[in-house]
C-alpha atoms as a PDB file:
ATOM      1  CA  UNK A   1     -14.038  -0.035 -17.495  1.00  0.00           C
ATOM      2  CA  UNK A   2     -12.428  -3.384 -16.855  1.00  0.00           C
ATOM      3  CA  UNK A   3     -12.492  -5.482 -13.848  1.00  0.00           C
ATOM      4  CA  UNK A   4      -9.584  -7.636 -13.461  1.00  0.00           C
ATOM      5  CA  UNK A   5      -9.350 -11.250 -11.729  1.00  0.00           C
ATOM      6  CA  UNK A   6     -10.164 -10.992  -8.238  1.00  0.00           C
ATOM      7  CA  UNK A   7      -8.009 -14.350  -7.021  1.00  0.00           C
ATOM      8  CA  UNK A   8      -5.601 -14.570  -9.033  1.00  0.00           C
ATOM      9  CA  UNK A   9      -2.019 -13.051  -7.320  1.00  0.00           C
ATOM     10  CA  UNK A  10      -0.063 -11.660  -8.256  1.00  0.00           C
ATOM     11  CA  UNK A  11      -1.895  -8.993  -9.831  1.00  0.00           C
ATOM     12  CA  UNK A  12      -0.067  -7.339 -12.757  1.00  0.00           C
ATOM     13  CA  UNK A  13      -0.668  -4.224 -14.358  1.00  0.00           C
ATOM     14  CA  UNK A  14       1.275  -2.684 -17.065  1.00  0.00           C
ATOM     15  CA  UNK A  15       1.068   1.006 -19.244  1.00  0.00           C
ATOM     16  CA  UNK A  16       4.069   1.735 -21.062  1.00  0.00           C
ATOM     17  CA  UNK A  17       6.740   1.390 -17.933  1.00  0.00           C
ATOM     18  CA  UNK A  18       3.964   2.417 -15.372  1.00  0.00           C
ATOM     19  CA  UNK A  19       3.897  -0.976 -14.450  1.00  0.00           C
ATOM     20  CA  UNK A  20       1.980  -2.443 -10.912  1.00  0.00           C
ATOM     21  CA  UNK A  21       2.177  -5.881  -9.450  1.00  0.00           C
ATOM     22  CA  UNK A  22       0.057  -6.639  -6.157  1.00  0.00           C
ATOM     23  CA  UNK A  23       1.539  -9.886  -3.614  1.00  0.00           C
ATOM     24  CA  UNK A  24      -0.393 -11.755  -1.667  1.00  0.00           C
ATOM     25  CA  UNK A  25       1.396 -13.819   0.847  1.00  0.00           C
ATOM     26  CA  UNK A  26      -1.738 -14.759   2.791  1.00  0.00           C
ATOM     27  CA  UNK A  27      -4.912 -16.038   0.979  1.00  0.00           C
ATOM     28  CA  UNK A  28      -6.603 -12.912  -0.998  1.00  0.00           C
ATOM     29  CA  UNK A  29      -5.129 -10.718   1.674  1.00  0.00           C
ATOM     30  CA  UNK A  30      -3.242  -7.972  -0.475  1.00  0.00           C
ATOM     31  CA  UNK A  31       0.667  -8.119   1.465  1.00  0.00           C
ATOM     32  CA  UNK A  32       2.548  -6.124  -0.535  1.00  0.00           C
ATOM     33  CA  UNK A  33       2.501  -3.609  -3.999  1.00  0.00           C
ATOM     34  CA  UNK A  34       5.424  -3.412  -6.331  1.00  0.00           C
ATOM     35  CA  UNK A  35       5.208   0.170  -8.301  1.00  0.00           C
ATOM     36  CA  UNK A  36       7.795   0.998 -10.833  1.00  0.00           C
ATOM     37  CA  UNK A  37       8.138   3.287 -13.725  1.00  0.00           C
ATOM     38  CA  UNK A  38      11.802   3.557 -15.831  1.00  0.00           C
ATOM     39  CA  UNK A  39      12.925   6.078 -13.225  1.00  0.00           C
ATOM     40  CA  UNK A  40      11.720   4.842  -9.897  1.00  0.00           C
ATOM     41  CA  UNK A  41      10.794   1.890  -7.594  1.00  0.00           C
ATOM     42  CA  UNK A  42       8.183   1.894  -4.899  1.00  0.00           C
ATOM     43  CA  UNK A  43       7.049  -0.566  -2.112  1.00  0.00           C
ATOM     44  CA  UNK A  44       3.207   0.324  -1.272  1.00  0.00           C
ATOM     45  CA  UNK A  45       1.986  -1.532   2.136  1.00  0.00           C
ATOM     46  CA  UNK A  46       4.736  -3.992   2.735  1.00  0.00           C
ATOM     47  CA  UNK A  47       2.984  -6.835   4.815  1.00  0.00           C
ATOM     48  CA  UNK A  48       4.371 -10.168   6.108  1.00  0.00           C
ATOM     49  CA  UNK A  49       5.996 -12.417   3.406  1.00  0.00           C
ATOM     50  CA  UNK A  50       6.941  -9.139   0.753  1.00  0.00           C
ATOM     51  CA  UNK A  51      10.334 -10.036   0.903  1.00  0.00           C
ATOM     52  CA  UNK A  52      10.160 -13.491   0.105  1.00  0.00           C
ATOM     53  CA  UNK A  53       7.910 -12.603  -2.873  1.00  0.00           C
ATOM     54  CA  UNK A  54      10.001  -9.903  -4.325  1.00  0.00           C
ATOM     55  CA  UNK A  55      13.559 -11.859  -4.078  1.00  0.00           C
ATOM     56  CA  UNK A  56      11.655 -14.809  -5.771  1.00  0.00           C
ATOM     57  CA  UNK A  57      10.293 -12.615  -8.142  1.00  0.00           C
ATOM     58  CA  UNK A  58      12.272  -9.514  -9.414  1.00  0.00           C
ATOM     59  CA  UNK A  59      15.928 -10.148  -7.283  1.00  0.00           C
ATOM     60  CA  UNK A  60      18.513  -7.834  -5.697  1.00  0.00           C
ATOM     61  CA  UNK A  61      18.365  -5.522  -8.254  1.00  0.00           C
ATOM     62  CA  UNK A  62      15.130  -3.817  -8.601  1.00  0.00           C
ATOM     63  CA  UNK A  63      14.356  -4.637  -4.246  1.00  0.00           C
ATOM     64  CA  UNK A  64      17.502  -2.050  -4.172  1.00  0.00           C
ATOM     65  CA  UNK A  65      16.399   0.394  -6.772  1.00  0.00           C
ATOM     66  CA  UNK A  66      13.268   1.270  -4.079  1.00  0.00           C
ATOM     67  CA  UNK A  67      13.365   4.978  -3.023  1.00  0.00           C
ATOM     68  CA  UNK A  68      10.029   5.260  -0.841  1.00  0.00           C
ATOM     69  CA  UNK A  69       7.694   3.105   0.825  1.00  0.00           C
ATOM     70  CA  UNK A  70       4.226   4.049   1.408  1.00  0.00           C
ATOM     71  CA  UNK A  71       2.130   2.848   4.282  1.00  0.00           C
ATOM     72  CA  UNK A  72      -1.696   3.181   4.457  1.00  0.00           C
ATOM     73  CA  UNK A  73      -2.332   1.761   7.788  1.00  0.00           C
ATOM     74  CA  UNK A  74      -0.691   0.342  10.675  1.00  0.00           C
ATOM     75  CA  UNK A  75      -2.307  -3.111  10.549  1.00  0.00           C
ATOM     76  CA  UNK A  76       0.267  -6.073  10.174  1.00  0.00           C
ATOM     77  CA  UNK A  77      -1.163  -7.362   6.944  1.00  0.00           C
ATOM     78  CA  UNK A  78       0.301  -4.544   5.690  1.00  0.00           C
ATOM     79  CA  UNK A  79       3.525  -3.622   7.818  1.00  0.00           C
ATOM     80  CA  UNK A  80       4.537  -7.304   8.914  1.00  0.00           C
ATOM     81  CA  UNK A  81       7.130  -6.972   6.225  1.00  0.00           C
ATOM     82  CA  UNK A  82       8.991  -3.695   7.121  1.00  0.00           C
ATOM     83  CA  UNK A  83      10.910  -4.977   9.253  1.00  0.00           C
ATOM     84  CA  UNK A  84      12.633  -7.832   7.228  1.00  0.00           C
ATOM     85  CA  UNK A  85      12.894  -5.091   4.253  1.00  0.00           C
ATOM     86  CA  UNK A  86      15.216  -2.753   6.298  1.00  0.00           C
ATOM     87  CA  UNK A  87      17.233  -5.514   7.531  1.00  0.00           C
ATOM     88  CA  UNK A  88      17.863  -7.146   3.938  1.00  0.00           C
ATOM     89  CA  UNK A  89      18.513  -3.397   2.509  1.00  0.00           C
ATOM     90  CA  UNK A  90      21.349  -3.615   5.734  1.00  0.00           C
ATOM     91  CA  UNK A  91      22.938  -6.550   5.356  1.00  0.00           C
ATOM     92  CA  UNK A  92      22.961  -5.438   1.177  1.00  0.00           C
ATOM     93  CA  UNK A  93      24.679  -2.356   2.250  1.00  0.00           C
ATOM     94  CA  UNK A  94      22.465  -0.232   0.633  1.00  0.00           C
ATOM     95  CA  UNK A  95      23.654   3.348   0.406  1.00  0.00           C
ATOM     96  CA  UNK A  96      20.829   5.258  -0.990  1.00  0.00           C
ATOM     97  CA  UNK A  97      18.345   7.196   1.759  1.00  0.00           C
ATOM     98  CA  UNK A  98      14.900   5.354   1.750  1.00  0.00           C
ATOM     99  CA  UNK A  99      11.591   7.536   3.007  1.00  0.00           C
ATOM    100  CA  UNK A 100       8.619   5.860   4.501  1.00  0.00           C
ATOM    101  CA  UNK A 101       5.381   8.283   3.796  1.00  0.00           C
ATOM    102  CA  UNK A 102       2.703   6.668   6.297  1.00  0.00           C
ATOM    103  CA  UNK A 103      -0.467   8.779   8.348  1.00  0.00           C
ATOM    104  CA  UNK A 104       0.579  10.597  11.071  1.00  0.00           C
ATOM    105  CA  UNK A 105      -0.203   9.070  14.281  1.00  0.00           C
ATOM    106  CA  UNK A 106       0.691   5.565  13.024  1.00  0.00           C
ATOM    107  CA  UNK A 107       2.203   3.622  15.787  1.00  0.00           C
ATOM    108  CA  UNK A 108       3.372   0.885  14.093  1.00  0.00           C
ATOM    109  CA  UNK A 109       5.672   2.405  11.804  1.00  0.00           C
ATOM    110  CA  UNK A 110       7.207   4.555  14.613  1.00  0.00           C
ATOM    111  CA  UNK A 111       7.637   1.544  16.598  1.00  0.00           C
ATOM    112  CA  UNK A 112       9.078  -0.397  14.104  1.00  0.00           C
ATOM    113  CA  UNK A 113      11.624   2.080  13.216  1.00  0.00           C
ATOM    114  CA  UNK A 114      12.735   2.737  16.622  1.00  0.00           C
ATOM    115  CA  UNK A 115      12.845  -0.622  17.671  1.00  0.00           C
ATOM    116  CA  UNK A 116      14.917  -1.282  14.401  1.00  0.00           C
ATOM    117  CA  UNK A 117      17.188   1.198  15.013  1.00  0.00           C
ATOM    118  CA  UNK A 118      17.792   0.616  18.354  1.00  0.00           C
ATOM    119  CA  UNK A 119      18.937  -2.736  17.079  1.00  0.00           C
ATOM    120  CA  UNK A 120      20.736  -2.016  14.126  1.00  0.00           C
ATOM    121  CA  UNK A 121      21.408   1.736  13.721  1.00  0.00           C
ATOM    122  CA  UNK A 122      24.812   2.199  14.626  1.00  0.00           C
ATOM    123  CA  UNK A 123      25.962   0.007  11.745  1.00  0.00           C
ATOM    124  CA  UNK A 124      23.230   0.942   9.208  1.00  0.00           C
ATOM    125  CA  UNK A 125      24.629   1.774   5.806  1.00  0.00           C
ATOM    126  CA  UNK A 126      22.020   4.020   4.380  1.00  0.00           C
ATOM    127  CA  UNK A 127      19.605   6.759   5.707  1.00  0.00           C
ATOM    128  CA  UNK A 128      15.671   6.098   6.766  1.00  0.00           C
ATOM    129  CA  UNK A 129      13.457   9.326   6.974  1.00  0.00           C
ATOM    130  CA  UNK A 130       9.910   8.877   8.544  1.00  0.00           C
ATOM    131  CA  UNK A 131       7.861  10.990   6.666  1.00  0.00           C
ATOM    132  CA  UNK A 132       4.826  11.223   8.692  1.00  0.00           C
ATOM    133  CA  UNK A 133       1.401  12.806   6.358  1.00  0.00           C
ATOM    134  CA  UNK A 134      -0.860  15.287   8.613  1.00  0.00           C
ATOM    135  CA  UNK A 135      -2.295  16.685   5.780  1.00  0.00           C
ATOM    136  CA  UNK A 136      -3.500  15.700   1.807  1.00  0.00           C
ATOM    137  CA  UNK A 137      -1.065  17.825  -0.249  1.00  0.00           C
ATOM    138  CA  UNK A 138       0.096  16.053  -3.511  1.00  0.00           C
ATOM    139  CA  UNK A 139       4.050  15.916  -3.595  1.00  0.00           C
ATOM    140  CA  UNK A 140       6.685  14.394  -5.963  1.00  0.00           C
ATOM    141  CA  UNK A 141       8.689  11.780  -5.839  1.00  0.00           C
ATOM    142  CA  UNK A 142      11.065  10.470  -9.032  1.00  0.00           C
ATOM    143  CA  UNK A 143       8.900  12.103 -11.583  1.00  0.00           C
ATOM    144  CA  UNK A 144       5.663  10.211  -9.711  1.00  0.00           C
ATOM    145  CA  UNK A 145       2.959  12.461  -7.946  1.00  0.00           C
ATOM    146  CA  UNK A 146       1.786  11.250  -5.045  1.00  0.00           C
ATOM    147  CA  UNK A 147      -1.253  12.734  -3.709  1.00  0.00           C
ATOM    148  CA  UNK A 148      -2.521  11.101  -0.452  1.00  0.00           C
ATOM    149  CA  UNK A 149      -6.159  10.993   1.193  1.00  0.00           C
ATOM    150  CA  UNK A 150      -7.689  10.134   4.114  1.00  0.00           C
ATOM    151  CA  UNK A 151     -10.265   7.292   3.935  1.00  0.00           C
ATOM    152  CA  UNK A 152     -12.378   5.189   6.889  1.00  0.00           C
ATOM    153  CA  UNK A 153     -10.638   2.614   8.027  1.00  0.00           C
ATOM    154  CA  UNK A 154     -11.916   1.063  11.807  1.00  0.00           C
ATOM    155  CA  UNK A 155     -10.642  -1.203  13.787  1.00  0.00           C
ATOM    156  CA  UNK A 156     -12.941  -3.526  16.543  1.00  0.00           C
ATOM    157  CA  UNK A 157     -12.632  -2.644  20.567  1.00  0.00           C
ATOM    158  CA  UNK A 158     -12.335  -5.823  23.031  1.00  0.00           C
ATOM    159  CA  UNK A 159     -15.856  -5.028  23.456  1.00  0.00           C
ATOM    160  CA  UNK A 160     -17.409  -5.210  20.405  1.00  0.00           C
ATOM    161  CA  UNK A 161     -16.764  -1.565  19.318  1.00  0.00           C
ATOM    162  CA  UNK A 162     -14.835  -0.279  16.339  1.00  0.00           C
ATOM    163  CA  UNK A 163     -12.833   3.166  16.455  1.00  0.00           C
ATOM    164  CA  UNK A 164     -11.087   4.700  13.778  1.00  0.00           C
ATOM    165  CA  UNK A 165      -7.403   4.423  12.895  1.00  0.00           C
ATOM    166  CA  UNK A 166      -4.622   6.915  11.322  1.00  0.00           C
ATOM    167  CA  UNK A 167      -5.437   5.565   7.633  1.00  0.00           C
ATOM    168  CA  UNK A 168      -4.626   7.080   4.011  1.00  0.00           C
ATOM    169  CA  UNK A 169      -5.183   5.930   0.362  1.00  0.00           C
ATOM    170  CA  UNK A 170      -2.855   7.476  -2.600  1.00  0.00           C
ATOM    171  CA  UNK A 171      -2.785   8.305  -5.946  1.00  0.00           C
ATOM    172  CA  UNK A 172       0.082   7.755  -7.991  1.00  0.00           C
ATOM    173  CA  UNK A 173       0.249   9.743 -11.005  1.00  0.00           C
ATOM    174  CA  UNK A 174       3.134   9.067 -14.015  1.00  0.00           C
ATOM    175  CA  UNK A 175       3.319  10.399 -17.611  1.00  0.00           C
ATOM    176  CA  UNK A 176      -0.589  11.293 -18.069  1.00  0.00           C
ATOM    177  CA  UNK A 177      -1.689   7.645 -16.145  1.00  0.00           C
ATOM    178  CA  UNK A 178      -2.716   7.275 -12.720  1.00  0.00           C
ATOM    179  CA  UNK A 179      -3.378   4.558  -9.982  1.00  0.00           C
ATOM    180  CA  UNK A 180      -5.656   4.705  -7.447  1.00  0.00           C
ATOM    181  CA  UNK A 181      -5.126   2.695  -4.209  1.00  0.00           C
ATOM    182  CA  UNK A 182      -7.328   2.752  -1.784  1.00  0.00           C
ATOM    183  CA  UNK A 183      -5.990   0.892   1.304  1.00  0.00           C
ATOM    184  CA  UNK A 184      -8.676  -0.823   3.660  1.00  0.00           C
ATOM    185  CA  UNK A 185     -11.386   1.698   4.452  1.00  0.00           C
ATOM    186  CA  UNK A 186     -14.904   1.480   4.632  1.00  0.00           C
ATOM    187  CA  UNK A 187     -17.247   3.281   1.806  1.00  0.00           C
ATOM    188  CA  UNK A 188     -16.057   6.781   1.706  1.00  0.00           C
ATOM    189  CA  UNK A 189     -16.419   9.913  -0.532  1.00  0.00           C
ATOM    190  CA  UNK A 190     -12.580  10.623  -1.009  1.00  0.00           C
ATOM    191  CA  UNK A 191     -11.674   6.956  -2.427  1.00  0.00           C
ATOM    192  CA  UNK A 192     -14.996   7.958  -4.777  1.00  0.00           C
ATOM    193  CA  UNK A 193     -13.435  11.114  -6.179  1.00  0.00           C
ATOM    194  CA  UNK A 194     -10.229   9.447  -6.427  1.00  0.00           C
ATOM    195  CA  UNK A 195     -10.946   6.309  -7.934  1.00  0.00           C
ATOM    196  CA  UNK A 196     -13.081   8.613 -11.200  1.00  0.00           C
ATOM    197  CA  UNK A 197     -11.300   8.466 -14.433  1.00  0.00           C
ATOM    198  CA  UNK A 198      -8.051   6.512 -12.693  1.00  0.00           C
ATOM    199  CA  UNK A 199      -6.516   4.552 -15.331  1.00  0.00           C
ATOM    200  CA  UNK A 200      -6.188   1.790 -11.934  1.00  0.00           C
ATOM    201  CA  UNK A 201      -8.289   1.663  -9.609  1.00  0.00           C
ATOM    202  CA  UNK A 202      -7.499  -0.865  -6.266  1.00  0.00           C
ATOM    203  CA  UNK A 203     -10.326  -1.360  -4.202  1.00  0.00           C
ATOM    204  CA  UNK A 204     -10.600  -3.524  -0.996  1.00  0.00           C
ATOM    205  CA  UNK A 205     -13.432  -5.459  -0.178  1.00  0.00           C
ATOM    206  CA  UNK A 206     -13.025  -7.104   2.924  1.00  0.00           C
ATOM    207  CA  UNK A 207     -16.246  -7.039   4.526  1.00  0.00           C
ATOM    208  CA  UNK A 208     -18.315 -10.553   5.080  1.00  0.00           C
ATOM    209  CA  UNK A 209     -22.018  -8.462   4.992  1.00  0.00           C
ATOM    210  CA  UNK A 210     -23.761  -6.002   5.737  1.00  0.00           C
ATOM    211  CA  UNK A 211     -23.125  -5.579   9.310  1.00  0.00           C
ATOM    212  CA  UNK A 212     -19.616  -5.230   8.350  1.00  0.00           C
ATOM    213  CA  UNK A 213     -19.097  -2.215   6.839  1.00  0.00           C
ATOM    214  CA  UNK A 214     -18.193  -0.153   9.214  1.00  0.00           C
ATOM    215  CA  UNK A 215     -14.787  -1.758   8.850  1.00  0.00           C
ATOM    216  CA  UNK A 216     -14.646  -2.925   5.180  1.00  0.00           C
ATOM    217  CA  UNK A 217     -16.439  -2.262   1.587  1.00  0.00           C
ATOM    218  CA  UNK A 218     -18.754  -5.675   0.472  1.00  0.00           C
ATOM    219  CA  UNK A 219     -17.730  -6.716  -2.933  1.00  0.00           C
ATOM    220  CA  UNK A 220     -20.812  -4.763  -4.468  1.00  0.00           C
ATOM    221  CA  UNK A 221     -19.562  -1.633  -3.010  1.00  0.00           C
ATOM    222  CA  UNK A 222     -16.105  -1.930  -4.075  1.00  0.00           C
ATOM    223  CA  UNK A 223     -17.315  -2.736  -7.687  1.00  0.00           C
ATOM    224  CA  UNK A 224     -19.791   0.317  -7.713  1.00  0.00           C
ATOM    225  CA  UNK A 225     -16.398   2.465  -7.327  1.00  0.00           C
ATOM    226  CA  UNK A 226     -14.011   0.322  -9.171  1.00  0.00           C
ATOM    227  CA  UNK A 227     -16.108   0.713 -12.287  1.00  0.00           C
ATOM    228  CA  UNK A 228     -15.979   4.497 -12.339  1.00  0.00           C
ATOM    229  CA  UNK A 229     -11.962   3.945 -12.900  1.00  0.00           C
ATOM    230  CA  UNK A 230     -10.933   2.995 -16.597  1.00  0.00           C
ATOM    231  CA  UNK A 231      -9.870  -0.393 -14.635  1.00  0.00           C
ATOM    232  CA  UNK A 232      -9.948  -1.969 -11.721  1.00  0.00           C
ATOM    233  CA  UNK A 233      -8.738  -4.446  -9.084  1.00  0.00           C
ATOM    234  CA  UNK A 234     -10.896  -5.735  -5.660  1.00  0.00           C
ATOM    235  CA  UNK A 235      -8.657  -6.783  -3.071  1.00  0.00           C
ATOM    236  CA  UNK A 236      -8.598  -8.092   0.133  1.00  0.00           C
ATOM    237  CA  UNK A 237     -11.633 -10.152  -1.265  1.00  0.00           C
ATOM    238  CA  UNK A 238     -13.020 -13.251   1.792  1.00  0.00           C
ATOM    239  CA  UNK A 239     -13.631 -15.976   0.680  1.00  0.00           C
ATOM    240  CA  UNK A 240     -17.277 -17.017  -0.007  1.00  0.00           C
END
């Protein structure tokens, strides 16, 4: 087990050309995952600022080679940038289809495609499938298995309540190696069984204390998982 820098973004992580590189737009807020093997490009959790970050970093090129995009949860830190990504892939006129895989019953992602193409649909150059997930099955994508899971994510009432949202980690798995990604979820037994034996393992930890995690994972938490992964990022880490 190794535990990787938990400030320094981006976050780079490289076997063979299974190759992972975590944005972070806003202060240790993870915005935005770059996955890419030789065959395939994927966008995990695009949040505000993921455009920006990719055309700085890796260009046209590889932002156009993206097949899928894979949301966890409907919160903006990590949807704010869906939006700009479908228009640039527009005004590129991209011609490939691009799927977005998110949990079923996420709003956001519905509302964002609709109201995107309401706007923009009649001229769109390319195909976007919603590909809502009801269930865990592992599929394929571009020689990557994907095999989702739900996890415990919450979200706080107007009156001090917290109530549970549509939310998913996934596994990617490529050529013997896998990553584990966890989204935002508070300590739960399926990020546990998925996070064993990864080669990757990224792991939020969001919460302030102890009366937070309901919502989040403290750092300690997110650790005692990471380390049962042959590496491992925290994410999403507050500032002390």
């Amino acid at each position: 087990m190794k535990q990787k820098n938990l400030h320094q973004y981006p976050l780079v992580w490289r076997k063979d050309d299974f190759f992972i590189k975590i944005y972070s737009s806003i202060p240790n807020v993870s915005t935005g995952i770059l996955l890419t093997t030789s065959k395939t490009a994927f966008i995990v959790d695009p949040g505000d600022g993921i455009l920006r970050d990719l055309t700085k970093d890796v260009g046209p090129e590889t932002i156009l080679r993206v097949s899928d995009i894979f949301i966890s949860h409907g919160h903006h830190d990590h949807v704010g940038g869906v939006w700009s990504l479908l228009t640039y892939w527009s005004v590129l006129r991209r011609k490939t289809p691009l799927s977005i895989y998110y949990p079923e019953g996420c709003v956001e992602i519905e509302s964002i495609y609709k109201a995107f193409n309401e706007v923009y649909g009649k001229e769109l150059s390319y195909k976007i499938t919603l590909k809502p997930i009801s269930d865990q099955k592992a599929f394929t994508r571009n020689s990557v298995r994907i095999k989702p899971f739900k996890v415990n994510h919450r979200e706080l009432n107007p009156d001090g309540t917290s109530a549970e949202i549509p939310s998913l980690g996934f596994k990617y798995y490529y050529d013997s190696k896998s990553i584990c990604y966890g989204g935002d979820t508070a300590y739960c037994e399926n990020l546990v069984k998925m996070a064993k034996g990864s080669d990757l393992a990224i792991i939020e930890a969001g919460a302030l204390d102890e009366e937070s995690t309901d919502l989040h994972m403290t750092v300690a938490q997110a650790k005692e998982i990471g380390k049962t992964a042959k590496e491992f990022f925290l994410v999403h880490v507050p500032d002390e």
